[in-house]
C-alpha atoms as a PDB file:
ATOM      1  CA  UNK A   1      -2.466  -4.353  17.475  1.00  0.00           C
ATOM      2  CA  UNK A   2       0.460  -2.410  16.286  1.00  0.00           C
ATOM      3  CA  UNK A   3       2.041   1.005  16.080  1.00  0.00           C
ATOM      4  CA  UNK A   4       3.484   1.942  12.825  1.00  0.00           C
ATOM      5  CA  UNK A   5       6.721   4.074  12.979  1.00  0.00           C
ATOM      6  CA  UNK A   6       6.897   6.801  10.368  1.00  0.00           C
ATOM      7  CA  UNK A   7      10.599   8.349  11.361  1.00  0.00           C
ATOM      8  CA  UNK A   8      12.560   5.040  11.070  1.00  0.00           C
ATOM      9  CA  UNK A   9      12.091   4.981   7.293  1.00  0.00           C
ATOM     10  CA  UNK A  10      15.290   5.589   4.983  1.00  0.00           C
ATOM     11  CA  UNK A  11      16.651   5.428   1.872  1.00  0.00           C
ATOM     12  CA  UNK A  12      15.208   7.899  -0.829  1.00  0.00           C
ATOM     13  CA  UNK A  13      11.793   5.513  -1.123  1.00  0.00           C
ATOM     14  CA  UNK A  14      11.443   5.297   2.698  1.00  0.00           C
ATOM     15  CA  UNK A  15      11.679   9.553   2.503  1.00  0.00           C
ATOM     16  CA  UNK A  16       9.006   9.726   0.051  1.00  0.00           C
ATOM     17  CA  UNK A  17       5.377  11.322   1.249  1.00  0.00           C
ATOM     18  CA  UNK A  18       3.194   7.897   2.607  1.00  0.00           C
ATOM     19  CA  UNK A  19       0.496   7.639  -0.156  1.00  0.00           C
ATOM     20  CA  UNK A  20      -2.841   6.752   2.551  1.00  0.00           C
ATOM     21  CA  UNK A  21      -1.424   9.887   4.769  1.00  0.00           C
ATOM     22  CA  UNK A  22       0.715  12.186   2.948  1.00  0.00           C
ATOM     23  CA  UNK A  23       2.713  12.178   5.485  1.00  0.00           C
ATOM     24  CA  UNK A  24       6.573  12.805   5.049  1.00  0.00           C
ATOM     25  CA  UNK A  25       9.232  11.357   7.299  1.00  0.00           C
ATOM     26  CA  UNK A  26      11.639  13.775   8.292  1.00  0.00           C
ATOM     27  CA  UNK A  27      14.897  11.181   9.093  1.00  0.00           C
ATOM     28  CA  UNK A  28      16.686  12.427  11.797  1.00  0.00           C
ATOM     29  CA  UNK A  29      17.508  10.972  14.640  1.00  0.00           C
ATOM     30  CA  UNK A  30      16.123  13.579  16.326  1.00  0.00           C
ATOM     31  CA  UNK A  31      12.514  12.790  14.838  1.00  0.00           C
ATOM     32  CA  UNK A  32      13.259   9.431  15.836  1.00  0.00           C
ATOM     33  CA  UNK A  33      13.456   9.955  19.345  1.00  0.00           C
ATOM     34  CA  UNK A  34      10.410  12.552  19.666  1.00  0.00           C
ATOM     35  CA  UNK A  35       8.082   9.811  17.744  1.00  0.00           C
ATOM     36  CA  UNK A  36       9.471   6.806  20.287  1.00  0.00           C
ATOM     37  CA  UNK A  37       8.608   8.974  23.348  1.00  0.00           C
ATOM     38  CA  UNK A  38       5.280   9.534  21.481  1.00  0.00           C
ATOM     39  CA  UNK A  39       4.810   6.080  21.269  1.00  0.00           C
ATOM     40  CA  UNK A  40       5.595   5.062  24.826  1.00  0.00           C
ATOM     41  CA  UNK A  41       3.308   7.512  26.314  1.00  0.00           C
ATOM     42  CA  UNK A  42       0.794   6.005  23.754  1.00  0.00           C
ATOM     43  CA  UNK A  43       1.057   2.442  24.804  1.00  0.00           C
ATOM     44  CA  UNK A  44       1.118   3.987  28.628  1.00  0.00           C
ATOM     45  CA  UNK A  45      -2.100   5.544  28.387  1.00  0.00           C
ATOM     46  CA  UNK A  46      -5.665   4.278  27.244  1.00  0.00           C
ATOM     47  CA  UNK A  47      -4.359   3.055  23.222  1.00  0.00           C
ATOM     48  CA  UNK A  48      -1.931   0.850  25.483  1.00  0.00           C
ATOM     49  CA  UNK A  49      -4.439  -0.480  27.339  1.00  0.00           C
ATOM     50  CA  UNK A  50      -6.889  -0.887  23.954  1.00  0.00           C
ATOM     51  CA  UNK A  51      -4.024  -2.785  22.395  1.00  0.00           C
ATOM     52  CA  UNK A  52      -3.302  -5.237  24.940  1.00  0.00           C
ATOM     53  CA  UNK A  53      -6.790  -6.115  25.360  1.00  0.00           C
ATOM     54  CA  UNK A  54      -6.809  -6.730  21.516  1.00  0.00           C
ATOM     55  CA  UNK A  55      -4.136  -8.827  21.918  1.00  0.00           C
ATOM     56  CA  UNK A  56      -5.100 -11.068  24.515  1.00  0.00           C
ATOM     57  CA  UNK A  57      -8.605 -11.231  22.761  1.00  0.00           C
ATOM     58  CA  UNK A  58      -6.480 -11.903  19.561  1.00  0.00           C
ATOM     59  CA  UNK A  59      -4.470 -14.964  21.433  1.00  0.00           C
ATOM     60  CA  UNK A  60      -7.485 -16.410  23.138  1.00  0.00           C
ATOM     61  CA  UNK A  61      -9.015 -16.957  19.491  1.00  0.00           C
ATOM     62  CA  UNK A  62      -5.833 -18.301  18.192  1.00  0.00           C
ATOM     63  CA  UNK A  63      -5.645 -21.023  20.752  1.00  0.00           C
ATOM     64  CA  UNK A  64      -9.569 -21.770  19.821  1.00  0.00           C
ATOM     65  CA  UNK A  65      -8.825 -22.287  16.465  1.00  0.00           C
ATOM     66  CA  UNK A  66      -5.953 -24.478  16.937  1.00  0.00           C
ATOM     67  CA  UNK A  67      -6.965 -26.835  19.737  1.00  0.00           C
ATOM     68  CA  UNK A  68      -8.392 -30.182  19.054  1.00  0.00           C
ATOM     69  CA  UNK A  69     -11.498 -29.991  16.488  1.00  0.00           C
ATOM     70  CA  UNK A  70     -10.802 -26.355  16.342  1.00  0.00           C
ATOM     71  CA  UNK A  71     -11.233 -24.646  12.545  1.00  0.00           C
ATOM     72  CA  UNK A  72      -7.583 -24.381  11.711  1.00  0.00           C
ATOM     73  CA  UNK A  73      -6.848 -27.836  12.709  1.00  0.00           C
ATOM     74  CA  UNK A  74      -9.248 -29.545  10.459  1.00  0.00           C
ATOM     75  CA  UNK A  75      -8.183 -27.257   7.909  1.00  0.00           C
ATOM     76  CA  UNK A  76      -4.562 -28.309   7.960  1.00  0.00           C
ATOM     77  CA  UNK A  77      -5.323 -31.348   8.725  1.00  0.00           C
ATOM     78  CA  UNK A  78      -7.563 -31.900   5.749  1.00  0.00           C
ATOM     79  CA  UNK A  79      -4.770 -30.062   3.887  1.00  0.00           C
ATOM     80  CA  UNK A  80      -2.221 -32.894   4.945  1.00  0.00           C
ATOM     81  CA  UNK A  81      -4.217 -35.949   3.974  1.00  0.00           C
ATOM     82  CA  UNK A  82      -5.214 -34.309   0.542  1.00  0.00           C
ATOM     83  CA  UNK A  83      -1.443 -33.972  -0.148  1.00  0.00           C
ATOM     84  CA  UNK A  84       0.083 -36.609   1.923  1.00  0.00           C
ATOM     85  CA  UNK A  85       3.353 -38.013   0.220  1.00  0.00           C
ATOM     86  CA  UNK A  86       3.095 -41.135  -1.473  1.00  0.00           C
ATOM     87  CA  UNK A  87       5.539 -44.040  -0.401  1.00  0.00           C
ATOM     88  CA  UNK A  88       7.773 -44.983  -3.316  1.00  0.00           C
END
């Protein structure tokens, strides 16, 4: 549900080649602004639309998990009474 930016990166480490891609950033500004016009026409077009639908899909589940009886809330709520505080 993300875009990664590659031309951002800085610094000597940030200007090394990206081990999974090889990929090298150049670090201009100029590279910069060619790979955020890339990524607006991205999230404009059909990858937009994918990633918006994964997010909503994303927050619907997150709101399951969390409500009443919901997975995550036993969980922390079982987490809770295992370590509650003891009153001095």
């Amino acid at each position: 549900m993300a875009v990664e930016l590659f031309e951002v990166r800085t610094g000597d480490d940030g200007l090394k080649p990206i081990l999974r891609n090889g990929r090298t950033a150049k670090g201009t500004r100029e590279a910069v602004g060619v790979e955020i016009r890339e990524v607006v026409d991205l999230v404009r077009g059909p990858k937009g639309e994918e990633l918006r639908k994964n997010a909503q899909s994303f927050k619907a589940r997150f709101v399951e998990v969390w409500e009443e009886g919901g997975v995550s809330r036993k969980e922390a709520q079982a987490l809770l009474t295992k370590f509650k505080p003891v009153k001095a």
